[in-house]
PDB file of N, CA and C in Angstrom:
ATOM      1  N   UNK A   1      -8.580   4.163  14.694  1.00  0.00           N
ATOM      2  CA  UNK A   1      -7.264   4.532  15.163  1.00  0.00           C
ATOM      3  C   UNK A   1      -7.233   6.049  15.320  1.00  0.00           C
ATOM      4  N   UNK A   2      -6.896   6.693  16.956  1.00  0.00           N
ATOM      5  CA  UNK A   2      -6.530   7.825  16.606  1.00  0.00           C
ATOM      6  C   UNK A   2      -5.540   8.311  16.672  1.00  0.00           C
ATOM      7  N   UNK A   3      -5.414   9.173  15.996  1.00  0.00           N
ATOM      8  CA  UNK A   3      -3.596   9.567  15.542  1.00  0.00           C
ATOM      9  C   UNK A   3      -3.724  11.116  16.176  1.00  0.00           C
ATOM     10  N   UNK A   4      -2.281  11.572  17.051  1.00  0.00           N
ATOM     11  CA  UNK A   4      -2.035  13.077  16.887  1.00  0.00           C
ATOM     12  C   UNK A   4      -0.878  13.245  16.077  1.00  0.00           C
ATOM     13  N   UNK A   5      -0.893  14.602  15.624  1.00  0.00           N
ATOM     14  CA  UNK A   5       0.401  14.839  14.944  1.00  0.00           C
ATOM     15  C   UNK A   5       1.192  15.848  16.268  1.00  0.00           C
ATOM     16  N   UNK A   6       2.546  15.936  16.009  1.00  0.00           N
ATOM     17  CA  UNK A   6       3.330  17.091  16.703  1.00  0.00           C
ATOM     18  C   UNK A   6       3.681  17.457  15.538  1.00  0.00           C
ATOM     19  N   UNK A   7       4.248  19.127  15.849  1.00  0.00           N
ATOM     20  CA  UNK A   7       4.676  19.772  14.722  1.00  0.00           C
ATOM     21  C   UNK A   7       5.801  20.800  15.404  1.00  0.00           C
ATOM     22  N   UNK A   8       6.594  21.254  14.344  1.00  0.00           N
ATOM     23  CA  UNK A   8       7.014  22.277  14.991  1.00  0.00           C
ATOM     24  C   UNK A   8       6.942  23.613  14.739  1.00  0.00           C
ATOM     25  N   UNK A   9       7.660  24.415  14.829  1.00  0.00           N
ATOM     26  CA  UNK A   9       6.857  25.912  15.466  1.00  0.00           C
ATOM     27  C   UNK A   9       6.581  26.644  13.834  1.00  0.00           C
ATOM     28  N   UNK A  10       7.310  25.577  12.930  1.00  0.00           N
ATOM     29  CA  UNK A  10       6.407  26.388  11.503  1.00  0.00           C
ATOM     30  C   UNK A  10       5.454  25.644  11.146  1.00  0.00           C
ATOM     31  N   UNK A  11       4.799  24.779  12.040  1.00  0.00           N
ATOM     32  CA  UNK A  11       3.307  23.584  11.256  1.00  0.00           C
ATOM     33  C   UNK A  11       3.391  22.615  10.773  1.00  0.00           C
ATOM     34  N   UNK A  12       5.240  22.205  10.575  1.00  0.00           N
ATOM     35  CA  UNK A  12       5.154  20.988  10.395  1.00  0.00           C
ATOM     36  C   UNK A  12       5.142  19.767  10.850  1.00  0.00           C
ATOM     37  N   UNK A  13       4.488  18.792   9.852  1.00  0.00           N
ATOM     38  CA  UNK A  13       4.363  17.791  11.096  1.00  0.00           C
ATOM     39  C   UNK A  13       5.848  17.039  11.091  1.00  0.00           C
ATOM     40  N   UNK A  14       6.108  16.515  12.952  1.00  0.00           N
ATOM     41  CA  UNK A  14       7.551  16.204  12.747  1.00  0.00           C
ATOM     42  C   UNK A  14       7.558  14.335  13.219  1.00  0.00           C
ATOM     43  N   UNK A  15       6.068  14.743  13.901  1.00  0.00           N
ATOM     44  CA  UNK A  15       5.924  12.995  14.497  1.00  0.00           C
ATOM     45  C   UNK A  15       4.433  12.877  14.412  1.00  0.00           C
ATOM     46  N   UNK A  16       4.062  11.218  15.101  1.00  0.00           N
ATOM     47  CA  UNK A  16       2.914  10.852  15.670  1.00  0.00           C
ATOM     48  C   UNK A  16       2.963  10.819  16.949  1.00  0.00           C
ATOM     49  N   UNK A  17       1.889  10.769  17.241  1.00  0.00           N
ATOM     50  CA  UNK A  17       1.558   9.513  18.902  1.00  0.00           C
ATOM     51  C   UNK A  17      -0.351   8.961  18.191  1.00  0.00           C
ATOM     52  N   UNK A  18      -0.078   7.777  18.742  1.00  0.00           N
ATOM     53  CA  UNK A  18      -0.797   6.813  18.447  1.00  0.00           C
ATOM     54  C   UNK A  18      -1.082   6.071  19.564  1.00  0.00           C
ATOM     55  N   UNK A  19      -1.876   5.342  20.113  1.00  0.00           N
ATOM     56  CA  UNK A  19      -2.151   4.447  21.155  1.00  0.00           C
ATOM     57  C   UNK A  19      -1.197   3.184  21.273  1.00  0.00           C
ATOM     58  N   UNK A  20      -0.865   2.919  22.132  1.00  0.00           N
ATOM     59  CA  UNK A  20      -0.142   1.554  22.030  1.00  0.00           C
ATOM     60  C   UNK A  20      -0.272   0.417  21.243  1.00  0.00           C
ATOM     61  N   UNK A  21      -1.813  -0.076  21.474  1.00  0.00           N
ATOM     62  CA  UNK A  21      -2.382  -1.083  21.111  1.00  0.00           C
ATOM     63  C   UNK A  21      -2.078  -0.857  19.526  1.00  0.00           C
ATOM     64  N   UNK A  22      -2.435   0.555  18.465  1.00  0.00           N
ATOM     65  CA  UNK A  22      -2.416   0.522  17.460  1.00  0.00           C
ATOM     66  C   UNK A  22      -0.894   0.616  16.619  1.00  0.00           C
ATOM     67  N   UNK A  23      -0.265   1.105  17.564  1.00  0.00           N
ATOM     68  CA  UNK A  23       1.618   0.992  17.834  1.00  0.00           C
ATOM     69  C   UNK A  23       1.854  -0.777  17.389  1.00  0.00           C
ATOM     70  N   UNK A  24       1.302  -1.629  18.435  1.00  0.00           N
ATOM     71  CA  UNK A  24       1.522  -2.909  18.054  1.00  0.00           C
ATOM     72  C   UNK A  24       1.050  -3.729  17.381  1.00  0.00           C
ATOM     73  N   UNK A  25      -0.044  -3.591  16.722  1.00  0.00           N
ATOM     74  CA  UNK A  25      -0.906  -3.961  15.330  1.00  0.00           C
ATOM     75  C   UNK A  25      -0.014  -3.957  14.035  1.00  0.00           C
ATOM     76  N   UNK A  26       0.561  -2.411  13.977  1.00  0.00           N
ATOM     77  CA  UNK A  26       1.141  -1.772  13.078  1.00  0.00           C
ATOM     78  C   UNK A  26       3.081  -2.824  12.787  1.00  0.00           C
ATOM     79  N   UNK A  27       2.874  -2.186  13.869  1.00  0.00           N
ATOM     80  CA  UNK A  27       4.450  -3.473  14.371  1.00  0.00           C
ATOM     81  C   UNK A  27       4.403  -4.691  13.594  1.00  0.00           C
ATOM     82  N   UNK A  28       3.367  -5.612  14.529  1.00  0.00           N
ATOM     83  CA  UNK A  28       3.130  -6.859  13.665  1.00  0.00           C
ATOM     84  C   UNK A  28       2.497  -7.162  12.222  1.00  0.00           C
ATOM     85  N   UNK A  29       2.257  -6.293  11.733  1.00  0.00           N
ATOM     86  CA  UNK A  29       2.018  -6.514  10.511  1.00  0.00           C
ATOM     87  C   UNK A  29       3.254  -6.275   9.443  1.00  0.00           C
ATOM     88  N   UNK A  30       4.246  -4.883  10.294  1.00  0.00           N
ATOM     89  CA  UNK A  30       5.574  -4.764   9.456  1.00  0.00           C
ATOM     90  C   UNK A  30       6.468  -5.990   9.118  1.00  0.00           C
ATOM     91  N   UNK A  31       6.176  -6.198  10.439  1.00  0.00           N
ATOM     92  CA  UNK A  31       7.056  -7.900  10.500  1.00  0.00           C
ATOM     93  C   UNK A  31       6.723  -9.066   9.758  1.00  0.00           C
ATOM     94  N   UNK A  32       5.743  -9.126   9.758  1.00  0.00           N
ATOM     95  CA  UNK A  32       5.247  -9.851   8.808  1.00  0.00           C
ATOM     96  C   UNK A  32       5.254  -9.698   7.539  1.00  0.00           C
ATOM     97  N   UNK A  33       5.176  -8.260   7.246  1.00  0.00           N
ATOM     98  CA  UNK A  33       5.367  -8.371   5.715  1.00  0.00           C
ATOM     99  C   UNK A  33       7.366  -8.541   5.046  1.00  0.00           C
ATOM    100  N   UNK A  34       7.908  -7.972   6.753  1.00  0.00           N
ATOM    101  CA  UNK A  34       9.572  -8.128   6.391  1.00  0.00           C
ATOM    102  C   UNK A  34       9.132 -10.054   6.005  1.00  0.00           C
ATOM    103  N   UNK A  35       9.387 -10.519   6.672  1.00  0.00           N
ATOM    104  CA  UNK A  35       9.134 -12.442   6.778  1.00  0.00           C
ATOM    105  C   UNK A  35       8.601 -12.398   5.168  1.00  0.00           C
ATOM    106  N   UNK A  36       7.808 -12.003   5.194  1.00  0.00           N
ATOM    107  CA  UNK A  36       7.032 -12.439   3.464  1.00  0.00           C
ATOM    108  C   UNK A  36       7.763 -12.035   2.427  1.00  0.00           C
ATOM    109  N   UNK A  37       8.746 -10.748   2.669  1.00  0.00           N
ATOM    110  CA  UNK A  37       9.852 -10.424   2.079  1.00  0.00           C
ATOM    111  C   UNK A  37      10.716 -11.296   1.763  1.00  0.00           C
ATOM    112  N   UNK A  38      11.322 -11.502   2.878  1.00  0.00           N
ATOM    113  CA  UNK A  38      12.512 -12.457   2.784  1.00  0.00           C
ATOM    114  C   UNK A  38      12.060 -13.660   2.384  1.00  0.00           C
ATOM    115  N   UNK A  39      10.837 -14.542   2.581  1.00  0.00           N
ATOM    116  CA  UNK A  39      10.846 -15.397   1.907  1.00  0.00           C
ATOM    117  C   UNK A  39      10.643 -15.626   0.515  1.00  0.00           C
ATOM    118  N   UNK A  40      10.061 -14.613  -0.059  1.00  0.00           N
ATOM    119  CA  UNK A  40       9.849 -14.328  -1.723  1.00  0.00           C
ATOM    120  C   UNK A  40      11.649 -14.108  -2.359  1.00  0.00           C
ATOM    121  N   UNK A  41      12.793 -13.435  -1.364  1.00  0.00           N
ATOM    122  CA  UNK A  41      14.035 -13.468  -1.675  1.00  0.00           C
ATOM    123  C   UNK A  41      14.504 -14.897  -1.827  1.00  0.00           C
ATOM    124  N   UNK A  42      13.870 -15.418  -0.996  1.00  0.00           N
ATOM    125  CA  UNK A  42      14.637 -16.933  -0.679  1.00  0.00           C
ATOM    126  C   UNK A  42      14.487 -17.767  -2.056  1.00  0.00           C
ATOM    127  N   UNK A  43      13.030 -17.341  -2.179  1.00  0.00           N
ATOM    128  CA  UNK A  43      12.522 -18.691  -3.683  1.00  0.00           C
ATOM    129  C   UNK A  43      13.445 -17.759  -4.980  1.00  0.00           C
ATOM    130  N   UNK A  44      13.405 -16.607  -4.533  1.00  0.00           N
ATOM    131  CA  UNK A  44      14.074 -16.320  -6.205  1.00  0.00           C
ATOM    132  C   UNK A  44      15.614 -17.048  -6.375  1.00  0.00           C
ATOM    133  N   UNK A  45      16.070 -16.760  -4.729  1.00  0.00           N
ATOM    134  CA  UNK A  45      17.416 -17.151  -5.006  1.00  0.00           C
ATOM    135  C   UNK A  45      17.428 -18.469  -5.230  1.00  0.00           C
ATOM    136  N   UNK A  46      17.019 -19.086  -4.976  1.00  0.00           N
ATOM    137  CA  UNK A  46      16.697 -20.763  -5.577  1.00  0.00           C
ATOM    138  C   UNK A  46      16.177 -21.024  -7.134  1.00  0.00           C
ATOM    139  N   UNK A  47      15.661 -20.170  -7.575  1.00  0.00           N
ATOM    140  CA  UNK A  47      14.863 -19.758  -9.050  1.00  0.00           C
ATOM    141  C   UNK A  47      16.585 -19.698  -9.658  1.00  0.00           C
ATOM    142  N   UNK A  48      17.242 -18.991  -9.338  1.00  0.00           N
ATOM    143  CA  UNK A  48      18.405 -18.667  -9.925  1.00  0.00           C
ATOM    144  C   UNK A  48      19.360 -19.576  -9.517  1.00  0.00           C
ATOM    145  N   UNK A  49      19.748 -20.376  -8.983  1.00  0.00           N
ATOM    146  CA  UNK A  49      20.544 -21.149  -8.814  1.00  0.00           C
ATOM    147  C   UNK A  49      19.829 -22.220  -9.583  1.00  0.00           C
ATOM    148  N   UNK A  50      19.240 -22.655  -9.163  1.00  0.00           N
ATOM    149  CA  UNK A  50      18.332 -23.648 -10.566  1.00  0.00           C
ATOM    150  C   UNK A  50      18.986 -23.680 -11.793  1.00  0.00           C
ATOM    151  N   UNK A  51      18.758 -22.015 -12.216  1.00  0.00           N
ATOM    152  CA  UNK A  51      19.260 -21.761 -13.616  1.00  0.00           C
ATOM    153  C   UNK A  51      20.704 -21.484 -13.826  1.00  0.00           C
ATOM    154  N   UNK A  52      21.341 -21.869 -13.030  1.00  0.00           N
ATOM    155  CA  UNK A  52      22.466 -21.760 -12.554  1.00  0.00           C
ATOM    156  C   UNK A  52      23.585 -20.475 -12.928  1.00  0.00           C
ATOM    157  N   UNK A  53      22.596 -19.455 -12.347  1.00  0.00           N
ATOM    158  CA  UNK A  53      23.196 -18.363 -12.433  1.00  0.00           C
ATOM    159  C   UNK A  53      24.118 -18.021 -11.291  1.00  0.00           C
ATOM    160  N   UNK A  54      23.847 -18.377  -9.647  1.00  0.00           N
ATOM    161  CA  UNK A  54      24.171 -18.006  -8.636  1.00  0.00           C
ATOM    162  C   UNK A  54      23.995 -19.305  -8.155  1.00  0.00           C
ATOM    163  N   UNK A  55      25.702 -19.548  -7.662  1.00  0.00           N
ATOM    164  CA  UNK A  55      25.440 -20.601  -6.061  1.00  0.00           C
ATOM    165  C   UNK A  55      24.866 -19.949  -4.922  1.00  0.00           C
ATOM    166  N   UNK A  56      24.333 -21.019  -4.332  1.00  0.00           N
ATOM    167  CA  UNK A  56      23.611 -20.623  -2.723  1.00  0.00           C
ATOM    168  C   UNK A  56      24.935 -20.981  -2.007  1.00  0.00           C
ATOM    169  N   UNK A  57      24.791 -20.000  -0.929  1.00  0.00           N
ATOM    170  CA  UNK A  57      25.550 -19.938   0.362  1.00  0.00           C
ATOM    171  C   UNK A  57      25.446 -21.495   1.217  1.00  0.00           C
ATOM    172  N   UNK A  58      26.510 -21.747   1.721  1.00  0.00           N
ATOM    173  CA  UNK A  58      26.870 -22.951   2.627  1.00  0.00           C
ATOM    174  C   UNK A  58      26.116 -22.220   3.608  1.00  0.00           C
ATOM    175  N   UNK A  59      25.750 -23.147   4.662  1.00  0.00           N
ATOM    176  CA  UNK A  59      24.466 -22.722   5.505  1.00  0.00           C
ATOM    177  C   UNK A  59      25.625 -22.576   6.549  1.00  0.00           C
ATOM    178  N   UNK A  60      26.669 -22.767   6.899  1.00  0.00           N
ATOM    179  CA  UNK A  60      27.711 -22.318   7.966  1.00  0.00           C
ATOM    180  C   UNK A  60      27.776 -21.023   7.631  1.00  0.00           C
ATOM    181  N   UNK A  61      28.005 -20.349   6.237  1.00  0.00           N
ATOM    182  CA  UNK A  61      28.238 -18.936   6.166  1.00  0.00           C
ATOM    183  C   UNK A  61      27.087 -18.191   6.488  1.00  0.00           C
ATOM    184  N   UNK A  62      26.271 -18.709   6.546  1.00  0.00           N
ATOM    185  CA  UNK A  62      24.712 -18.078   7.045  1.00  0.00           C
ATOM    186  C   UNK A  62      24.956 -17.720   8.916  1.00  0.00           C
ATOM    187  N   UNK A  63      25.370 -18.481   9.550  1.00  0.00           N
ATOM    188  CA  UNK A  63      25.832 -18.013  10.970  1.00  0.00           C
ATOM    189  C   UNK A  63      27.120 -17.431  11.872  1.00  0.00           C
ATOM    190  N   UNK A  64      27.661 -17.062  10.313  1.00  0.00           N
ATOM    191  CA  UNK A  64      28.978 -16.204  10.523  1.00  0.00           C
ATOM    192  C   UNK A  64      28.593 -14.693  11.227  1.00  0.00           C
TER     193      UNK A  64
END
Protein backbone atom coordinates (compact mmCIF):
# COMPACT_ATOMS: atom_id res chain seq x y z
CA UNK A 1 0.00 0.00 0.00
CA UNK A 2 1.24 3.35 -0.84
CA UNK A 3 0.31 6.11 1.24
CA UNK A 4 1.08 10.08 0.78
CA UNK A 5 0.72 12.33 3.54
CA UNK A 6 -0.42 16.22 2.99
CA UNK A 7 0.62 18.55 5.53
CA UNK A 8 0.37 21.90 6.23
CA UNK A 9 2.68 24.75 6.06
CA UNK A 10 4.07 23.81 9.72
CA UNK A 11 4.70 19.79 8.73
CA UNK A 12 1.84 18.62 9.88
CA UNK A 13 0.30 15.88 8.68
CA UNK A 14 -3.42 16.92 7.97
CA UNK A 15 -4.53 13.97 5.51
CA UNK A 16 -3.82 10.89 3.27
CA UNK A 17 -4.25 9.92 -0.33
CA UNK A 18 -4.08 6.36 -0.88
CA UNK A 19 -5.05 4.46 -4.08
CA UNK A 20 -8.55 3.62 -4.54
CA UNK A 21 -8.33 0.04 -4.61
CA UNK A 22 -6.61 0.30 -1.03
CA UNK A 23 -9.44 3.08 -0.08
CA UNK A 24 -11.85 0.07 -0.67
CA UNK A 25 -10.16 -2.86 1.05
CA UNK A 26 -9.91 -0.59 4.02
CA UNK A 27 -13.72 0.35 3.67
CA UNK A 28 -14.72 -3.22 3.62
CA UNK A 29 -13.06 -4.43 6.29
CA UNK A 30 -14.45 -1.30 8.55
CA UNK A 31 -17.74 -2.60 7.74
CA UNK A 32 -17.28 -5.60 8.60
CA UNK A 33 -15.86 -5.20 11.70
CA UNK A 34 -19.01 -2.41 12.39
CA UNK A 35 -21.46 -5.90 11.50
CA UNK A 36 -19.24 -7.98 13.98
CA UNK A 37 -19.85 -5.17 16.35
CA UNK A 38 -23.26 -5.02 16.33
CA UNK A 39 -23.68 -8.49 16.37
CA UNK A 40 -21.58 -9.19 19.59
CA UNK A 41 -24.21 -6.11 20.93
CA UNK A 42 -27.02 -8.18 19.86
CA UNK A 43 -25.96 -11.55 21.88
CA UNK A 44 -25.17 -9.49 24.96
CA UNK A 45 -28.44 -7.89 24.80
CA UNK A 46 -30.06 -11.25 24.78
CA UNK A 47 -27.39 -12.44 27.59
CA UNK A 48 -29.21 -9.79 29.62
CA UNK A 49 -32.60 -10.18 29.01
CA UNK A 50 -32.16 -13.85 29.75
CA UNK A 51 -31.10 -12.67 33.09
CA UNK A 52 -33.73 -10.54 33.09
CA UNK A 53 -32.17 -7.46 33.51
CA UNK A 54 -33.40 -5.62 30.26
CA UNK A 55 -36.47 -6.21 27.98
CA UNK A 56 -35.73 -6.40 24.25
CA UNK A 57 -37.35 -3.94 22.00
CA UNK A 58 -40.67 -4.91 20.00
CA UNK A 59 -39.25 -5.36 16.55
CA UNK A 60 -41.91 -2.52 15.27
CA UNK A 61 -39.85 -0.08 17.44
CA UNK A 62 -36.81 -1.21 15.59
CA UNK A 63 -38.36 0.52 12.23
CA UNK A 64 -39.52 3.61 13.80
Amino acid sequence: MTVQYLTDTKGKKTGVLLAIKDWEKIQKKLNTEELYEDFRESLREIKLHKEGKIKLKDASELFK
